[in-house]
PDB file of N, CA and C in Angstrom:
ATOM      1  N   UNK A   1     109.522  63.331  61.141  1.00  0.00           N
ATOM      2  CA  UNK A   1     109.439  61.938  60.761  1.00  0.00           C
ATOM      3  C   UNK A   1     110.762  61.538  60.125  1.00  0.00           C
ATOM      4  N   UNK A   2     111.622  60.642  60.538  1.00  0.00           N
ATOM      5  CA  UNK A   2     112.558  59.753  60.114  1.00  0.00           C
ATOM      6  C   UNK A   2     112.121  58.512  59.257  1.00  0.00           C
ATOM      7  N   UNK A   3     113.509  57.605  59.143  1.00  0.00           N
ATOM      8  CA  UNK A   3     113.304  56.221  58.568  1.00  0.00           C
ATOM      9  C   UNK A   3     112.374  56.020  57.587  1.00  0.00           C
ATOM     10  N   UNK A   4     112.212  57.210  56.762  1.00  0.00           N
ATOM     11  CA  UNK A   4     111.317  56.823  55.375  1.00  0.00           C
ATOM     12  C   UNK A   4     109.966  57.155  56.171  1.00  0.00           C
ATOM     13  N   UNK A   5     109.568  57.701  57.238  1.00  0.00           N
ATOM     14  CA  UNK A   5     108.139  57.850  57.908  1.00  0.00           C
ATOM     15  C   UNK A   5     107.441  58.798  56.813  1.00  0.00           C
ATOM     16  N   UNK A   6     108.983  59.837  56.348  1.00  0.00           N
ATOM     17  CA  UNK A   6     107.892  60.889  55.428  1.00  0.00           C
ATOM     18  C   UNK A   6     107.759  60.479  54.101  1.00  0.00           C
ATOM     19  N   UNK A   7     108.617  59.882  53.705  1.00  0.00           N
ATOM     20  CA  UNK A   7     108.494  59.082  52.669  1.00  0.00           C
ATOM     21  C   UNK A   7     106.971  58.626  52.315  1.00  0.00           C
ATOM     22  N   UNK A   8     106.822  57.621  53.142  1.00  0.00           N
ATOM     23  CA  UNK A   8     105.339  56.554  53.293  1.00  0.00           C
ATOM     24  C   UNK A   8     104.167  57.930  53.046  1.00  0.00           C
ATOM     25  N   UNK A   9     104.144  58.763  54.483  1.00  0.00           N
ATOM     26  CA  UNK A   9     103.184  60.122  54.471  1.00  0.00           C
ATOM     27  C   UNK A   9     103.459  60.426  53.252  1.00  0.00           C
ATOM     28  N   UNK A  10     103.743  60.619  52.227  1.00  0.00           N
ATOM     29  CA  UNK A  10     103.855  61.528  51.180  1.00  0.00           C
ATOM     30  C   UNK A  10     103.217  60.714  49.843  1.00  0.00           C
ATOM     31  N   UNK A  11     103.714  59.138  49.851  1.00  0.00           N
ATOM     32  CA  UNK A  11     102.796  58.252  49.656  1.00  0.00           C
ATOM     33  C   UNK A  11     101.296  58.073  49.650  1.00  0.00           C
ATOM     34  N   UNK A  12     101.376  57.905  51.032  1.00  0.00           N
ATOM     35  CA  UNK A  12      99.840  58.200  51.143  1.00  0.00           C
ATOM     36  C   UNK A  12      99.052  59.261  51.043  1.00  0.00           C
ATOM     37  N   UNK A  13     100.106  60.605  50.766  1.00  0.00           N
ATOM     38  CA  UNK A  13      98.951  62.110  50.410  1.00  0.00           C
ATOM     39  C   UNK A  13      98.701  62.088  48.893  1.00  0.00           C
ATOM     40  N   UNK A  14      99.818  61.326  48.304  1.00  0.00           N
ATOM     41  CA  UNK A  14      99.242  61.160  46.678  1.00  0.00           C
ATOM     42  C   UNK A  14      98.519  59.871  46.614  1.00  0.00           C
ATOM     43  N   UNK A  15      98.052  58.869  47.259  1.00  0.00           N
ATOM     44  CA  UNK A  15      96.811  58.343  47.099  1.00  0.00           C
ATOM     45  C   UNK A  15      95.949  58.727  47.179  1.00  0.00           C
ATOM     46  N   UNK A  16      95.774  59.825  48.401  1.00  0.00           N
ATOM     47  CA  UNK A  16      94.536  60.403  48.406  1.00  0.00           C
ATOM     48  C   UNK A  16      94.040  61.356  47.780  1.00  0.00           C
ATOM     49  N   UNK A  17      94.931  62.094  47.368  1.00  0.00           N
ATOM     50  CA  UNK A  17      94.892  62.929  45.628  1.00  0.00           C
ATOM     51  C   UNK A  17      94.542  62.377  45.122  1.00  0.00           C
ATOM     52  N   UNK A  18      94.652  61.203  44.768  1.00  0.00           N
ATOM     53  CA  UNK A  18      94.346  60.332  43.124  1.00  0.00           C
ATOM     54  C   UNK A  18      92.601  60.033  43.855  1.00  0.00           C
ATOM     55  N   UNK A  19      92.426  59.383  45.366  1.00  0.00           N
ATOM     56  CA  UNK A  19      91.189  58.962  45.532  1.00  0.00           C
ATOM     57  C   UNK A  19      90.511  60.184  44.910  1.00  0.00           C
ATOM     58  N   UNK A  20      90.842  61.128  45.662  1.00  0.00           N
ATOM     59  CA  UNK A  20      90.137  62.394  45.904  1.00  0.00           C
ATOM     60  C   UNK A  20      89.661  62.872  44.050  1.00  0.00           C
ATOM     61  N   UNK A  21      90.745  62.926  43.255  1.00  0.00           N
ATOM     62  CA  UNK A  21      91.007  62.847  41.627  1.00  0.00           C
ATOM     63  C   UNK A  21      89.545  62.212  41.035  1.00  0.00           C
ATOM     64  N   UNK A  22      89.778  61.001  41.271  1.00  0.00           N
ATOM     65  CA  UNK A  22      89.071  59.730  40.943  1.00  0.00           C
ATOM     66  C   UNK A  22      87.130  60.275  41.021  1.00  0.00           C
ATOM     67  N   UNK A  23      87.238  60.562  42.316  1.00  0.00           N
ATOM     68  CA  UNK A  23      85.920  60.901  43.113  1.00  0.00           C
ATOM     69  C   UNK A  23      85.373  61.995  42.318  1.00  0.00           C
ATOM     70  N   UNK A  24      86.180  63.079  42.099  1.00  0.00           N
ATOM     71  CA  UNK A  24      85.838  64.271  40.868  1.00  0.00           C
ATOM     72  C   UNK A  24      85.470  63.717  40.025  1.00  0.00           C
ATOM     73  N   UNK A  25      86.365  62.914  39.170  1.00  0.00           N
ATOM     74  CA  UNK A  25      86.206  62.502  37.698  1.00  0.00           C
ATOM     75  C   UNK A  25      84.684  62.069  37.683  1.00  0.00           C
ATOM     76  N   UNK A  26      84.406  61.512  38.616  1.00  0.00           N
ATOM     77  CA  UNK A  26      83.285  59.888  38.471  1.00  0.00           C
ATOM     78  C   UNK A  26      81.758  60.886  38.437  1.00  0.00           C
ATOM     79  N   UNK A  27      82.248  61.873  39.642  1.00  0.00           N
ATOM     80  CA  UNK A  27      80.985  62.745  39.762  1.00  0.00           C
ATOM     81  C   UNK A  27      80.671  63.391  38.536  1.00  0.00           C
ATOM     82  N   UNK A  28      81.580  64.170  37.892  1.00  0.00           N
ATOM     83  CA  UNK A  28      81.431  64.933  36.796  1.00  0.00           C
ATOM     84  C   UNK A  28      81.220  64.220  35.832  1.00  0.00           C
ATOM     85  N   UNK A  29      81.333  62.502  35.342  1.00  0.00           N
ATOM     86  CA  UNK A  29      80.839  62.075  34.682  1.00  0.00           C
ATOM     87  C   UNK A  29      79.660  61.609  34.831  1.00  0.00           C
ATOM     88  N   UNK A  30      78.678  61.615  35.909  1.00  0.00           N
ATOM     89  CA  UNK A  30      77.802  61.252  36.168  1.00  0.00           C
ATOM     90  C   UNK A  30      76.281  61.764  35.080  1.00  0.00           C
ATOM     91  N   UNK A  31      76.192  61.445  33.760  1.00  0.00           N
ATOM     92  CA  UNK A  31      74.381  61.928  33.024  1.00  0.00           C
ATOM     93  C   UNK A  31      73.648  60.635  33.470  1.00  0.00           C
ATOM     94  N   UNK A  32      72.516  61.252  33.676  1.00  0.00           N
ATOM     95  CA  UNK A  32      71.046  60.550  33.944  1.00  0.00           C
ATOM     96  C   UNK A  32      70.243  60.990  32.703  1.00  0.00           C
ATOM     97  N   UNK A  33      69.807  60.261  32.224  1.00  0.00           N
ATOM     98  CA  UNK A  33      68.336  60.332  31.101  1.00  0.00           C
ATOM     99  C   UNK A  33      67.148  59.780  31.428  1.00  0.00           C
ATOM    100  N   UNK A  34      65.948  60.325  32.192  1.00  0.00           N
ATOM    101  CA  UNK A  34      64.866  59.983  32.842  1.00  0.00           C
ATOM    102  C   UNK A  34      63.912  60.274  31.299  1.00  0.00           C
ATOM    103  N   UNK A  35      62.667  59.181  31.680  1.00  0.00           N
ATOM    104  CA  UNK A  35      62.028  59.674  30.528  1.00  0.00           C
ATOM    105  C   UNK A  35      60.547  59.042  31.174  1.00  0.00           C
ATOM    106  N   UNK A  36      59.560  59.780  30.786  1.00  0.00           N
ATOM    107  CA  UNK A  36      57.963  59.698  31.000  1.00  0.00           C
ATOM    108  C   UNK A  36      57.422  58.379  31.113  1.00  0.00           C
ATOM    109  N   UNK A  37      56.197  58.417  31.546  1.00  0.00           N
ATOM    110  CA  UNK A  37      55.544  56.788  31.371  1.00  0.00           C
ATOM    111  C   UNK A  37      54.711  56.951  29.967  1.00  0.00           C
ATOM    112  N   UNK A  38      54.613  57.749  29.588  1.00  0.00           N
ATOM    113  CA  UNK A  38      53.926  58.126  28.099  1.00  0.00           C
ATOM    114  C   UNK A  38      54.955  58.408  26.914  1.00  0.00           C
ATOM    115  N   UNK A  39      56.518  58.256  27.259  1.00  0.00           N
ATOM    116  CA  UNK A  39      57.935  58.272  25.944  1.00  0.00           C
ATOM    117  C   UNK A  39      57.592  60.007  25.427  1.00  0.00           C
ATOM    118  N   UNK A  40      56.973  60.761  26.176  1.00  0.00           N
ATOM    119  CA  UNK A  40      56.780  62.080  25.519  1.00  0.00           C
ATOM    120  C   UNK A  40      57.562  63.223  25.996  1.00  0.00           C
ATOM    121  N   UNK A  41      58.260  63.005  27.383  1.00  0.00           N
ATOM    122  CA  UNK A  41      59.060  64.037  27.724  1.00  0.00           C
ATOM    123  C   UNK A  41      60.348  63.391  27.979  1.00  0.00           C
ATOM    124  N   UNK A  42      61.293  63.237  27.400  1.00  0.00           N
ATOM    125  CA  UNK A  42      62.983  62.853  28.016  1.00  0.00           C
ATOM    126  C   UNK A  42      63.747  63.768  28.965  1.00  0.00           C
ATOM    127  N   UNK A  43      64.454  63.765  30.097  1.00  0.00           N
ATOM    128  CA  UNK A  43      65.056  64.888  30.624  1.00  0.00           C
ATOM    129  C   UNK A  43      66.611  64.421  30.777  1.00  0.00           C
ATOM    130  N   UNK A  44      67.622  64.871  30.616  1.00  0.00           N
ATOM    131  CA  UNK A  44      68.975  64.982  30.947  1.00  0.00           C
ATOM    132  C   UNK A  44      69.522  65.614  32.030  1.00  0.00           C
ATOM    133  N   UNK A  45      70.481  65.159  33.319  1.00  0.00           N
ATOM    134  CA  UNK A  45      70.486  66.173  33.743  1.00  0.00           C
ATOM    135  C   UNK A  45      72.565  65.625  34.225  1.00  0.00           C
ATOM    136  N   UNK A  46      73.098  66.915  35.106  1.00  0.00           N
ATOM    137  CA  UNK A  46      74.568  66.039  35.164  1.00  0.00           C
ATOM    138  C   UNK A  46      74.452  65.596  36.154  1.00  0.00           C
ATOM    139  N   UNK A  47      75.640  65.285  37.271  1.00  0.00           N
ATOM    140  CA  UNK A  47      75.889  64.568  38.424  1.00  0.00           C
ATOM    141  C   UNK A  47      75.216  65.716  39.497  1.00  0.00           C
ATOM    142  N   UNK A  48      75.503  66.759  38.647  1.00  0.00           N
ATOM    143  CA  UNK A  48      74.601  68.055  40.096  1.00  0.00           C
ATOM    144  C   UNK A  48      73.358  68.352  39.722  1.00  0.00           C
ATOM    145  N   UNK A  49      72.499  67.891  39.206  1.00  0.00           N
ATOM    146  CA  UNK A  49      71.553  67.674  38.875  1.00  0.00           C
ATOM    147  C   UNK A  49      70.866  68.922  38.068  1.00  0.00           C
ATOM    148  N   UNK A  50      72.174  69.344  37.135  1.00  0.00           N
ATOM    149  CA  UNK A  50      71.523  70.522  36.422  1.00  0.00           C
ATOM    150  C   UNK A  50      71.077  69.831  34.893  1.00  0.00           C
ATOM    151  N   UNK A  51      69.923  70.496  34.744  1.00  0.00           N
ATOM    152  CA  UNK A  51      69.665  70.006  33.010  1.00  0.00           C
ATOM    153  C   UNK A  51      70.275  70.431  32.294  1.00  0.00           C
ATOM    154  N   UNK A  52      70.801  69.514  31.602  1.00  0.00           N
ATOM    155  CA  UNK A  52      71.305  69.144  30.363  1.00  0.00           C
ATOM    156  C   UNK A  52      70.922  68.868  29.012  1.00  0.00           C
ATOM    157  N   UNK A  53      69.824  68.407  28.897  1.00  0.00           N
ATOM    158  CA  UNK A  53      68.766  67.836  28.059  1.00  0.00           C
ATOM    159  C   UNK A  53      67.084  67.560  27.867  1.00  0.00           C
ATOM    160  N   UNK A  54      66.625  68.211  27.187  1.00  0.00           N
ATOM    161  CA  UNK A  54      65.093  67.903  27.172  1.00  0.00           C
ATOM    162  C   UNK A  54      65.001  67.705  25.494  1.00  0.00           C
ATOM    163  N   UNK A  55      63.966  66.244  25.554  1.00  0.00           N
ATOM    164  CA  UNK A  55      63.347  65.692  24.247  1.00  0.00           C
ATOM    165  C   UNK A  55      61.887  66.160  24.508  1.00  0.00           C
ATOM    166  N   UNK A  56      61.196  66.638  23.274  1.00  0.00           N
ATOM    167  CA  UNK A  56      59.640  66.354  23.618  1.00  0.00           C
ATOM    168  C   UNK A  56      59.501  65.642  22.182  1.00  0.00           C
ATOM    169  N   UNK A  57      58.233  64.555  22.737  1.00  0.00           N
ATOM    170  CA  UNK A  57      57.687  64.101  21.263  1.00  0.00           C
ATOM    171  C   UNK A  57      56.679  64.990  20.676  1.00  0.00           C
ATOM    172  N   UNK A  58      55.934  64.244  20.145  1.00  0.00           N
ATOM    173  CA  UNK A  58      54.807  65.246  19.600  1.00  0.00           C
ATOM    174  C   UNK A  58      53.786  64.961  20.312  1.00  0.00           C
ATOM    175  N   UNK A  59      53.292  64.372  21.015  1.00  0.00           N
ATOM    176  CA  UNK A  59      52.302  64.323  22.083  1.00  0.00           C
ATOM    177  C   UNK A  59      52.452  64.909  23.025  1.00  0.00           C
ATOM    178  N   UNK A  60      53.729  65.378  23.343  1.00  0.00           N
ATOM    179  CA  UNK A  60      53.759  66.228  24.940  1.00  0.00           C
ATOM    180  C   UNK A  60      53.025  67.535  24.608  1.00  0.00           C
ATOM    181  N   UNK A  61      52.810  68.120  23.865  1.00  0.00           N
ATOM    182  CA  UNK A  61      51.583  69.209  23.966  1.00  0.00           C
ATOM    183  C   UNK A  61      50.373  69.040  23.814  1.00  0.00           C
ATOM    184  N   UNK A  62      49.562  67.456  23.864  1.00  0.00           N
ATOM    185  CA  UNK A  62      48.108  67.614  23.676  1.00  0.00           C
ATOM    186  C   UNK A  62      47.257  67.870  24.900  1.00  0.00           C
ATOM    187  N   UNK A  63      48.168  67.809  26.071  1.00  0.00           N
ATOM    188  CA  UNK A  63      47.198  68.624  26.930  1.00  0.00           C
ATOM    189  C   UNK A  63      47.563  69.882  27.790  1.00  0.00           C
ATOM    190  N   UNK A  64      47.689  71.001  26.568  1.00  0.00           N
ATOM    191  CA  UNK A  64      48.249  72.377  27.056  1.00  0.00           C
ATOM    192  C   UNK A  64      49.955  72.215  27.954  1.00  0.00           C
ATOM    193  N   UNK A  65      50.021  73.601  27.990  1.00  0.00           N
ATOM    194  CA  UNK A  65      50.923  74.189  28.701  1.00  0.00           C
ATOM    195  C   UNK A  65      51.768  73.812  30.030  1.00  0.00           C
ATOM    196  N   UNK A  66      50.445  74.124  30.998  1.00  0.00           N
ATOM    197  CA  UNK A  66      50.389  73.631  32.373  1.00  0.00           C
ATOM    198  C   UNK A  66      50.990  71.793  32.342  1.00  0.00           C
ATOM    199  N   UNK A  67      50.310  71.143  31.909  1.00  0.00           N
ATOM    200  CA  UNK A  67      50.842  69.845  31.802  1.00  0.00           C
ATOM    201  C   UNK A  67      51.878  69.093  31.587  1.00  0.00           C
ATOM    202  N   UNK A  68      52.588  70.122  30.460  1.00  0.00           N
ATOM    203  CA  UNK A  68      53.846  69.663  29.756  1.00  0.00           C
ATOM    204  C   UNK A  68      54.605  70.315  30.941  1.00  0.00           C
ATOM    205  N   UNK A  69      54.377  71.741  31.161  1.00  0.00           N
ATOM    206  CA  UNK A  69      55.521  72.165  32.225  1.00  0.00           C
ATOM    207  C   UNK A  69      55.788  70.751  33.463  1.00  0.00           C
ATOM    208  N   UNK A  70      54.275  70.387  34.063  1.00  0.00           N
ATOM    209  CA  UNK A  70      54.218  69.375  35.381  1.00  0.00           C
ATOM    210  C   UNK A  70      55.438  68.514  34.577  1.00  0.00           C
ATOM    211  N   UNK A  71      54.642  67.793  33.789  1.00  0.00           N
ATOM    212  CA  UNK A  71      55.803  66.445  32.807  1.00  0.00           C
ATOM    213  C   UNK A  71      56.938  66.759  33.140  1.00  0.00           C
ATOM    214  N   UNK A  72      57.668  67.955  32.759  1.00  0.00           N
ATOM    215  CA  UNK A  72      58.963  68.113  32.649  1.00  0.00           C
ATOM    216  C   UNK A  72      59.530  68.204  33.717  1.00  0.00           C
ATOM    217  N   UNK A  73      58.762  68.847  34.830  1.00  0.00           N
ATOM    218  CA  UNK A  73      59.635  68.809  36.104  1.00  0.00           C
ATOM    219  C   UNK A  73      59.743  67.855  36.800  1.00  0.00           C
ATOM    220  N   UNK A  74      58.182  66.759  36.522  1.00  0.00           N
ATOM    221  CA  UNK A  74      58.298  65.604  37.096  1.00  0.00           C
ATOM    222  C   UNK A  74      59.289  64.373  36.786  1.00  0.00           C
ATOM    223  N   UNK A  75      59.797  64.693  35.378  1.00  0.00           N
ATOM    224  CA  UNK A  75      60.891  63.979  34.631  1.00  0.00           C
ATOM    225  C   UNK A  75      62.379  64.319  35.024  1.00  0.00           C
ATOM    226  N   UNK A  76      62.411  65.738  35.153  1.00  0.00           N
ATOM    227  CA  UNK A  76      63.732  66.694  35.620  1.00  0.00           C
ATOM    228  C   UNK A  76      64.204  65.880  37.175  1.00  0.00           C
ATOM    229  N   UNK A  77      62.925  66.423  38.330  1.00  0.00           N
ATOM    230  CA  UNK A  77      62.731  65.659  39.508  1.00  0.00           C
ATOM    231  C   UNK A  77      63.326  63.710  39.612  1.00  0.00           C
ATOM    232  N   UNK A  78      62.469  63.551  38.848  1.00  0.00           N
ATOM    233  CA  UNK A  78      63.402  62.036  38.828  1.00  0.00           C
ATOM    234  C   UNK A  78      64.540  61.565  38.359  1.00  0.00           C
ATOM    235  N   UNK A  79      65.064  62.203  37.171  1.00  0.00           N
ATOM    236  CA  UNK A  79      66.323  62.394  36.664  1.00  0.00           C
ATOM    237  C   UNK A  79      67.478  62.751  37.807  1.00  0.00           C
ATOM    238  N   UNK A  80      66.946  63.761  38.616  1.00  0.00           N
ATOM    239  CA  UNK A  80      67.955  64.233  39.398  1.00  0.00           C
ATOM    240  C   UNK A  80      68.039  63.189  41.107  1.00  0.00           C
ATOM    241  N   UNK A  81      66.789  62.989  41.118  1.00  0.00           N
ATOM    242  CA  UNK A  81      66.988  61.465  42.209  1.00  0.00           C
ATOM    243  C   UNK A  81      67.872  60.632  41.730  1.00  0.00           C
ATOM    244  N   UNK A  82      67.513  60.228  40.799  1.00  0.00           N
ATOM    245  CA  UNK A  82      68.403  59.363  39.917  1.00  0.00           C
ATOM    246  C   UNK A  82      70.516  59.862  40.481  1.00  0.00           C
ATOM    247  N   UNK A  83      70.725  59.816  39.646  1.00  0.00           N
ATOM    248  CA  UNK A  83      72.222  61.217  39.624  1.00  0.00           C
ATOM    249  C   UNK A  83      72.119  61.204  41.151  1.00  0.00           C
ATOM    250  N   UNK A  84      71.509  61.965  42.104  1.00  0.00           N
ATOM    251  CA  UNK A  84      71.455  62.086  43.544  1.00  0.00           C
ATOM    252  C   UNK A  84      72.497  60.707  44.109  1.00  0.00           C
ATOM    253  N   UNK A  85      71.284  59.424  43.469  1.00  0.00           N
ATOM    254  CA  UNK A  85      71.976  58.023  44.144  1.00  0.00           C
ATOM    255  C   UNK A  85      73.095  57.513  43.670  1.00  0.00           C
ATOM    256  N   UNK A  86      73.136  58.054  42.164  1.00  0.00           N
ATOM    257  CA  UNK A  86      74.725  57.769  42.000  1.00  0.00           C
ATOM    258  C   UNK A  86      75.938  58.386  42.601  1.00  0.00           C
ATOM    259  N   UNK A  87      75.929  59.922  43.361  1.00  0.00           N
ATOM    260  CA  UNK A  87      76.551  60.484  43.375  1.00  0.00           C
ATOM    261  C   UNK A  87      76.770  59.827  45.078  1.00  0.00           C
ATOM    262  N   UNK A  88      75.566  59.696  45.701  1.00  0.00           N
ATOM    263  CA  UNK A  88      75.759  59.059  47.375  1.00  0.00           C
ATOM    264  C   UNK A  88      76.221  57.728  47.252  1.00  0.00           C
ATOM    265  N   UNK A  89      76.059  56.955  46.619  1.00  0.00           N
ATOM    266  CA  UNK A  89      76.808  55.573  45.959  1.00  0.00           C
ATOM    267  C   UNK A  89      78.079  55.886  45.849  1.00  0.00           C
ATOM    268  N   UNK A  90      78.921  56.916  44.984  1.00  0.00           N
ATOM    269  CA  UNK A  90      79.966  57.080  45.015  1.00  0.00           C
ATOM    270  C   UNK A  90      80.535  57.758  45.841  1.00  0.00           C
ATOM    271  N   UNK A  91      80.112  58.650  46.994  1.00  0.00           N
ATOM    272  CA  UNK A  91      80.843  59.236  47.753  1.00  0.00           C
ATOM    273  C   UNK A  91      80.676  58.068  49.104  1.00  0.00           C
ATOM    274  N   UNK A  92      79.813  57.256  49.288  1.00  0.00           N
ATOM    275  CA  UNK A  92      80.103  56.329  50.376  1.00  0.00           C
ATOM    276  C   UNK A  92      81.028  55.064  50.090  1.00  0.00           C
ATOM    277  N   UNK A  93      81.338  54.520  48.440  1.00  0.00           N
ATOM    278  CA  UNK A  93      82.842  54.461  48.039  1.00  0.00           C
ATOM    279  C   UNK A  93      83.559  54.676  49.197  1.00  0.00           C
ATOM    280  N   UNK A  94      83.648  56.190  47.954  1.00  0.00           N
ATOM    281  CA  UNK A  94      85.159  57.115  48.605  1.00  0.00           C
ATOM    282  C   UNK A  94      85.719  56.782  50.283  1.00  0.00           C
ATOM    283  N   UNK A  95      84.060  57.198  50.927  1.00  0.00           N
ATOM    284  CA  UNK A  95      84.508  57.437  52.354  1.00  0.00           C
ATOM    285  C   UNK A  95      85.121  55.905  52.752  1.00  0.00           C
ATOM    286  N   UNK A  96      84.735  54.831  52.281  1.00  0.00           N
ATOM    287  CA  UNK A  96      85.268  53.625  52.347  1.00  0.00           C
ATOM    288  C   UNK A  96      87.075  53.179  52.460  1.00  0.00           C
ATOM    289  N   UNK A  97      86.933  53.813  50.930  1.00  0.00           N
ATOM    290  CA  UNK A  97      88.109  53.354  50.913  1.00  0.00           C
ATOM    291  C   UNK A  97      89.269  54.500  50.936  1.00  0.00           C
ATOM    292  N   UNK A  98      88.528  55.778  51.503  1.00  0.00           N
ATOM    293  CA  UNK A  98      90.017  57.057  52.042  1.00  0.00           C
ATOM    294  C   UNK A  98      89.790  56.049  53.644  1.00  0.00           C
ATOM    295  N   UNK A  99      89.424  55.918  54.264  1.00  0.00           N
ATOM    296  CA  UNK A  99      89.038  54.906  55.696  1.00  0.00           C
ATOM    297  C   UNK A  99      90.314  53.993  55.572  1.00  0.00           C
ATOM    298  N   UNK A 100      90.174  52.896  54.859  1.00  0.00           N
ATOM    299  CA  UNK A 100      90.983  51.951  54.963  1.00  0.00           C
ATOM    300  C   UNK A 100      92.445  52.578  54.514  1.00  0.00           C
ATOM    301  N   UNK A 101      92.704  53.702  53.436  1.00  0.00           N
ATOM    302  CA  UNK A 101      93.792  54.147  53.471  1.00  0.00           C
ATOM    303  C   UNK A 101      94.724  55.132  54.316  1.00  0.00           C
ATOM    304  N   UNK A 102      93.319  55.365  55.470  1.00  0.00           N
ATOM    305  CA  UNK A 102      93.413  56.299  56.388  1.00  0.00           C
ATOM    306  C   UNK A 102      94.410  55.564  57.863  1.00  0.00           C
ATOM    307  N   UNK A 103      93.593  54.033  58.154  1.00  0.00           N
ATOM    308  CA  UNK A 103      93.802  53.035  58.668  1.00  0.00           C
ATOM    309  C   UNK A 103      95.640  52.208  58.628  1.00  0.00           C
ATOM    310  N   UNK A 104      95.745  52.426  57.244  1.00  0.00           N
ATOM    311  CA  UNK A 104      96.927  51.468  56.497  1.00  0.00           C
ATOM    312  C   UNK A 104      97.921  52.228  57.690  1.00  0.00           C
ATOM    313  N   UNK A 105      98.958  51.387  58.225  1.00  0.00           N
ATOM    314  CA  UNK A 105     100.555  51.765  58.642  1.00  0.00           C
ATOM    315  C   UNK A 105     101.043  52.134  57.774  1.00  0.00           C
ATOM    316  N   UNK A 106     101.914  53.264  58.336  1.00  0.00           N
ATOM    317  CA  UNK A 106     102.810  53.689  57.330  1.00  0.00           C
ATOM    318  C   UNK A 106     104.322  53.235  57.556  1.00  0.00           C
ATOM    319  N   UNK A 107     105.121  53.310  56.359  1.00  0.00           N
ATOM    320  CA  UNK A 107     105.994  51.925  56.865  1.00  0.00           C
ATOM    321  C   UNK A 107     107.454  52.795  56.505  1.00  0.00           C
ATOM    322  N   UNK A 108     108.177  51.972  57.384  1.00  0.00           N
ATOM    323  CA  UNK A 108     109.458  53.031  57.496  1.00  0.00           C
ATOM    324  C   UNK A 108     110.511  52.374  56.634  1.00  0.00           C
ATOM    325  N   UNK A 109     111.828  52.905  56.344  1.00  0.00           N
ATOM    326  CA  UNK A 109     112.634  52.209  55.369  1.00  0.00           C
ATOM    327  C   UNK A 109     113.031  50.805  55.694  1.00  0.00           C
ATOM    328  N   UNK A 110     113.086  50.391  57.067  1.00  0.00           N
ATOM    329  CA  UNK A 110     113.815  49.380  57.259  1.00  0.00           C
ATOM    330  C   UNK A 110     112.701  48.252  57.382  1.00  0.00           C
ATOM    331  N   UNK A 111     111.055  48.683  56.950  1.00  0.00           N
ATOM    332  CA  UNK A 111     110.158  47.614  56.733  1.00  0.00           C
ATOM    333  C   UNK A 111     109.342  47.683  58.161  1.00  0.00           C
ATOM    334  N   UNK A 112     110.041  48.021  59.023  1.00  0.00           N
ATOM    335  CA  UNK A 112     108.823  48.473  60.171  1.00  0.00           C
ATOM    336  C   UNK A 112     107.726  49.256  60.206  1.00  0.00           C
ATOM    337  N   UNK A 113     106.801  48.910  60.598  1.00  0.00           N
ATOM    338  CA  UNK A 113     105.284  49.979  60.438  1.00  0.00           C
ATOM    339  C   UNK A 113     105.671  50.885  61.797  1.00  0.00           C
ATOM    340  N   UNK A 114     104.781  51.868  61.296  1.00  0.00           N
ATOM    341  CA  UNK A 114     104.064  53.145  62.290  1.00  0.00           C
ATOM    342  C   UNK A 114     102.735  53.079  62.565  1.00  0.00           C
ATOM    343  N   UNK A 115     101.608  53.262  63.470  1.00  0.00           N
ATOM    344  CA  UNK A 115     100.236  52.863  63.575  1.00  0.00           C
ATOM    345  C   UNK A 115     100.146  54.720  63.886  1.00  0.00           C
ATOM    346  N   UNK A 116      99.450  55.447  62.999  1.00  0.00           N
ATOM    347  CA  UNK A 116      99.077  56.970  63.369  1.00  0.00           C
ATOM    348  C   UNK A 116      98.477  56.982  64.702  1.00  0.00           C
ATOM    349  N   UNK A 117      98.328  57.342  65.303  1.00  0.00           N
ATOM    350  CA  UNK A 117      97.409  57.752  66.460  1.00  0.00           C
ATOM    351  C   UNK A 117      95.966  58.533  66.112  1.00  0.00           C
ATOM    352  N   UNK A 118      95.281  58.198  67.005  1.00  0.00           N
ATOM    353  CA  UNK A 118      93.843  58.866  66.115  1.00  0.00           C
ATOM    354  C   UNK A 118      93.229  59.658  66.754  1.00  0.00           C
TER     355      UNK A 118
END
């Protein structure tokens, strides 16, 4: 590649670092806090849907063991749907807009474009 062609390419591989950057950051910041229809079990979990957090009140044990376990997974379970849609929300973003930067000409020193071939 001449006329600044690698220039532009080199350009555009550190945009897509930074997209690519960006896309990490957002995921790994991703907490969900799901919580019961009864306020007795809270669950935390991260963008990969590992737990992070469990609240119990004092009612989550009045009906045994078995129950509280269901609660919690059923809270865990939705927590992590939750997080799930943020994380497909943000990666259909991404695929968006690495697309249009995928798309962009790359432009040579003297202001003329290049169209990649695909």
């Amino acid at each position: 590649m001449t006329d600044g062609l690698a220039a532009s390419l080199l350009a555009r591989i550190d945009e897509q670092r930074d997209l690519i950057q960006a896309l990490h950051d957002e995921c790994q910041s991703i907490t969900v806090r799901a919580t019961n229809r009864d306020r007795s079990v809270s669950v935390e979990v991260d963008g990969m849907a590992a737990m992070t957090g469990l609240w119990l009140g004092e009612t989550a044990y009045r009906n045994g063991a078995d129950d509280l376990a269901r609660q919690i997974v059923d809270t865990a379970q939705a927590a992590a749907k939750i997080a799930a849609d943020r994380q497909r929300y943000l990666l259909e973003r991404f695929a968006e807009r690495l697309s249009v930067l995928e798309r962009a000409p790359l432009k040579r020193s003297d202001g003329s474009t290049h169209q990649p071939s695909e």
